[in-house]
Protein backbone atom coordinates (compact mmCIF):
# COMPACT_ATOMS: atom_id res chain seq x y z
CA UNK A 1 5.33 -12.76 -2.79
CA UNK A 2 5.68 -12.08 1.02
CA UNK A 3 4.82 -8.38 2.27
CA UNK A 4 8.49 -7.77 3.25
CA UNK A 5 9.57 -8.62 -0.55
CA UNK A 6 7.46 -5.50 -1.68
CA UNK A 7 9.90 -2.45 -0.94
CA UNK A 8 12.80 -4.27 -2.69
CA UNK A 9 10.07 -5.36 -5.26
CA UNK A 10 9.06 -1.82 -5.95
CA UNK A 11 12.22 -0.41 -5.73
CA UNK A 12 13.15 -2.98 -9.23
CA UNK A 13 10.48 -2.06 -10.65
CA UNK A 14 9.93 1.48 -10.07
CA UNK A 15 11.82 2.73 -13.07
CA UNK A 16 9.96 1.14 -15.24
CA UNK A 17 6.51 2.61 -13.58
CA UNK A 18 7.82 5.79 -13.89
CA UNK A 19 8.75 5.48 -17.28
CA UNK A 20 5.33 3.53 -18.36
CA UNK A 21 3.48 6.53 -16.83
CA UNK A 22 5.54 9.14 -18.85
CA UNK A 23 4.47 7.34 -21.73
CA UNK A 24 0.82 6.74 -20.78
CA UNK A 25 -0.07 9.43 -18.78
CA UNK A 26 -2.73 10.56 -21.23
CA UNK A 27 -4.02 6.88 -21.56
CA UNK A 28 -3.72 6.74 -18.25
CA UNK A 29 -6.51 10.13 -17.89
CA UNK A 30 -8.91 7.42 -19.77
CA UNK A 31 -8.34 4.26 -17.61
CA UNK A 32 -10.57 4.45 -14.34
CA UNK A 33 -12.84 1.75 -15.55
CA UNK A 34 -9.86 -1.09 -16.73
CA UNK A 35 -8.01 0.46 -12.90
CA UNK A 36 -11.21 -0.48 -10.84
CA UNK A 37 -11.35 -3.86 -12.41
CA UNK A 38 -7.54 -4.22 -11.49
CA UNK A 39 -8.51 -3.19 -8.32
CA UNK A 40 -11.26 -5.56 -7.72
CA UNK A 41 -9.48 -8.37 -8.85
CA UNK A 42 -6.47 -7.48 -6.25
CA UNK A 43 -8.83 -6.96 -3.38
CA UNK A 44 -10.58 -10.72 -4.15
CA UNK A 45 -7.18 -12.29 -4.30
CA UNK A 46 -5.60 -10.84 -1.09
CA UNK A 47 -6.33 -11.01 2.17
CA UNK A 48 -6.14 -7.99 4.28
CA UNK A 49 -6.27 -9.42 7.67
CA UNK A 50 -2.82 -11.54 6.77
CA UNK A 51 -1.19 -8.33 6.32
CA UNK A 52 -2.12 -5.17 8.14
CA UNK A 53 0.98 -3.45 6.87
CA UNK A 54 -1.26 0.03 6.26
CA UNK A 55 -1.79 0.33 9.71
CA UNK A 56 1.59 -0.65 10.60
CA UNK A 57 3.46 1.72 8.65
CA UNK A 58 1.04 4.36 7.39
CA UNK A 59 -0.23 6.78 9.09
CA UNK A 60 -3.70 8.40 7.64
CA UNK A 61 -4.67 12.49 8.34
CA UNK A 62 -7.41 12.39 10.46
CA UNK A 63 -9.90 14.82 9.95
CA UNK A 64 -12.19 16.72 12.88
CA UNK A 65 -15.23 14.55 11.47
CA UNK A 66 -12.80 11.48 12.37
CA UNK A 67 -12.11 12.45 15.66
CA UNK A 68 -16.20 12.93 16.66
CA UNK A 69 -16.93 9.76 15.16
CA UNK A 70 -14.04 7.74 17.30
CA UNK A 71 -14.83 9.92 20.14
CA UNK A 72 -18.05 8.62 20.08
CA UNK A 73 -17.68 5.15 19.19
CA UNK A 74 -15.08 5.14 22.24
CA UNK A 75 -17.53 6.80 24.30
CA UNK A 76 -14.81 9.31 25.21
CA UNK A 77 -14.65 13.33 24.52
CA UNK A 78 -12.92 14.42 21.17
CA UNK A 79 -10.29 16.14 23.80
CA UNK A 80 -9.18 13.04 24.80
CA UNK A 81 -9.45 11.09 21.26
CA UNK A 82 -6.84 13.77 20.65
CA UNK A 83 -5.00 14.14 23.48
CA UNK A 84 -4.42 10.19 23.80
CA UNK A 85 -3.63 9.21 20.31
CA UNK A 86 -3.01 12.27 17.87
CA UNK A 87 -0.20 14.29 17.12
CA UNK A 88 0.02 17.24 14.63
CA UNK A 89 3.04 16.49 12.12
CA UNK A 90 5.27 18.83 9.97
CA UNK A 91 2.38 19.80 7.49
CA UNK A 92 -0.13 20.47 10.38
CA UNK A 93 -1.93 17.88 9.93
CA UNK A 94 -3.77 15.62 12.95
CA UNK A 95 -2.04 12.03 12.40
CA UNK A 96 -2.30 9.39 15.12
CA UNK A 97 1.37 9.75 17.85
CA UNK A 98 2.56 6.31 16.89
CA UNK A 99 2.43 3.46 14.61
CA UNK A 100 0.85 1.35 14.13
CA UNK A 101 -2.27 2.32 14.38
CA UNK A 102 -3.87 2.19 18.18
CA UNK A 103 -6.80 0.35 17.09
CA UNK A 104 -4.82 -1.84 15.75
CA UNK A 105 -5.35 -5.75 17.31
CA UNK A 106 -2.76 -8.60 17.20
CA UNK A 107 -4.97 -10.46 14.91
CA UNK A 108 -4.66 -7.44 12.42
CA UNK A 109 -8.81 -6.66 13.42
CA UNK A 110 -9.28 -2.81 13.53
CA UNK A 111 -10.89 -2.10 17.07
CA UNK A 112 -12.64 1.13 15.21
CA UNK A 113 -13.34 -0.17 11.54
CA UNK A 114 -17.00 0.78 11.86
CA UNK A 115 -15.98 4.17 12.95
CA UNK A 116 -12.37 4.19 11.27
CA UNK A 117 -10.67 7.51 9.53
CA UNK A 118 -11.90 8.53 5.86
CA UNK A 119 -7.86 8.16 5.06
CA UNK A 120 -8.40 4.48 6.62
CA UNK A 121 -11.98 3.51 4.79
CA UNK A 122 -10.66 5.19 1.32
CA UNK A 123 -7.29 2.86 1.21
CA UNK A 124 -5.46 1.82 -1.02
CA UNK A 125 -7.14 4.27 -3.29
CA UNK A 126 -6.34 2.19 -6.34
CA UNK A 127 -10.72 2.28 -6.60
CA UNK A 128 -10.83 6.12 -7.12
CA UNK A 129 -11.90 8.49 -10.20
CA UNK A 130 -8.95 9.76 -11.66
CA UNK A 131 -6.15 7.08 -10.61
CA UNK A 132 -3.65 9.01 -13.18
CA UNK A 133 -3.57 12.33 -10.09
CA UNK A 134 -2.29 9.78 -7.39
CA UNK A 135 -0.18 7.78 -9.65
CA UNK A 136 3.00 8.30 -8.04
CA UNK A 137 1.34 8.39 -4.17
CA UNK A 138 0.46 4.51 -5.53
CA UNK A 139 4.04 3.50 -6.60
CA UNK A 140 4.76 4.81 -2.87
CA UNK A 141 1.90 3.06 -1.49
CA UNK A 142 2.85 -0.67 -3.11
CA UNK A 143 5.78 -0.48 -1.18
CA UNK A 144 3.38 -1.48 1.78
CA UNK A 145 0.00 -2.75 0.70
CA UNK A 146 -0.29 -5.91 -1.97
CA UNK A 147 -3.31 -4.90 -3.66
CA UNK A 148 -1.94 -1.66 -4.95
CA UNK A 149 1.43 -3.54 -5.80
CA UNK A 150 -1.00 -5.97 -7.59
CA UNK A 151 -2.99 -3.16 -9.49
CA UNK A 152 0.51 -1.11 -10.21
CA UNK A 153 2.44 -4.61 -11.91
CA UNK A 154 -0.78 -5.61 -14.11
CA UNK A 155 -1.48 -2.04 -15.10
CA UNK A 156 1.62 -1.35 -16.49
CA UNK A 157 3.06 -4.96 -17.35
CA UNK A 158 -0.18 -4.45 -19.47
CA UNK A 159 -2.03 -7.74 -17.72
């Protein structure tokens, strides 16, 4: 599947995520082992680099610890990490001014990845403790990213 199928992909199949999690949820509370192993097996069968579609069309909270740590990896003051590439959204919270991402190269190589957001290293999140509290933030998230749309069809096609 390309990465431009996914929305209409997860917009099929959405229902019937939301209705295998109604069912499952306390299954679900149980499942962070049999999730990472999804997980893993998503992340060895895709390729990041091909898509880039997180940085494209999601855009992370950066914390203050974020901004010293690009500051400094740019060699630049935290004033102007902010200044030139963050915004403060709705929720008042520090996201970067436009998408995608400013670090982000043609060739889909993050100019920052060393030094990258906690929002940026932590993605997709489908690797986390307690996978049943971001559930629905996943179904959301395999609209854009392949390994959680991977993790999200085996986990509740049951394999």
């Amino acid at each position: 599947m390309h990465i431009t199928d996914l929305p209409k992909e997860v917009a099929l199949l959405k229902p019937a995520w939301e209705r295998w999690y109604r069912t499952n949820k306390r299954r679900l509370m149980k499942m962070d082992r049999e999730i990472l192993q999804l997980h893993l097996a998503a992340v060895a069968e895709t390729d990041c680099l091909a898509c880039g579609n997180c940085c494209r069309s999601l855009g992370p909270m950066i914390l203050p610890n974020d901004v010293d740590r690009i500051a400094k990896a740019l060699c630049i003051k935290a004033s102007v990490v902010i200044e030139q590439h963050l915004r403060t959204d709705e929720d008042g919270d520090r996201v970067f001014r436009s998408m995608p991402c400013p670090f982000l190269g043609d060739d889909n190589y993050c100019s920052i990845y060393e030094d990258r957001p906690k929002a940026c290293r932590e993605y997709p999140h489908t690797d986390r403790k307690k996978f049943y509290q971001i559930f629905n933030l996943s179904v959301k998230n395999a609209e854009s990213c392949p390994i959680v749309f991977k993790v999200m069809h085996k986990l509740t096609a049951g394999g």
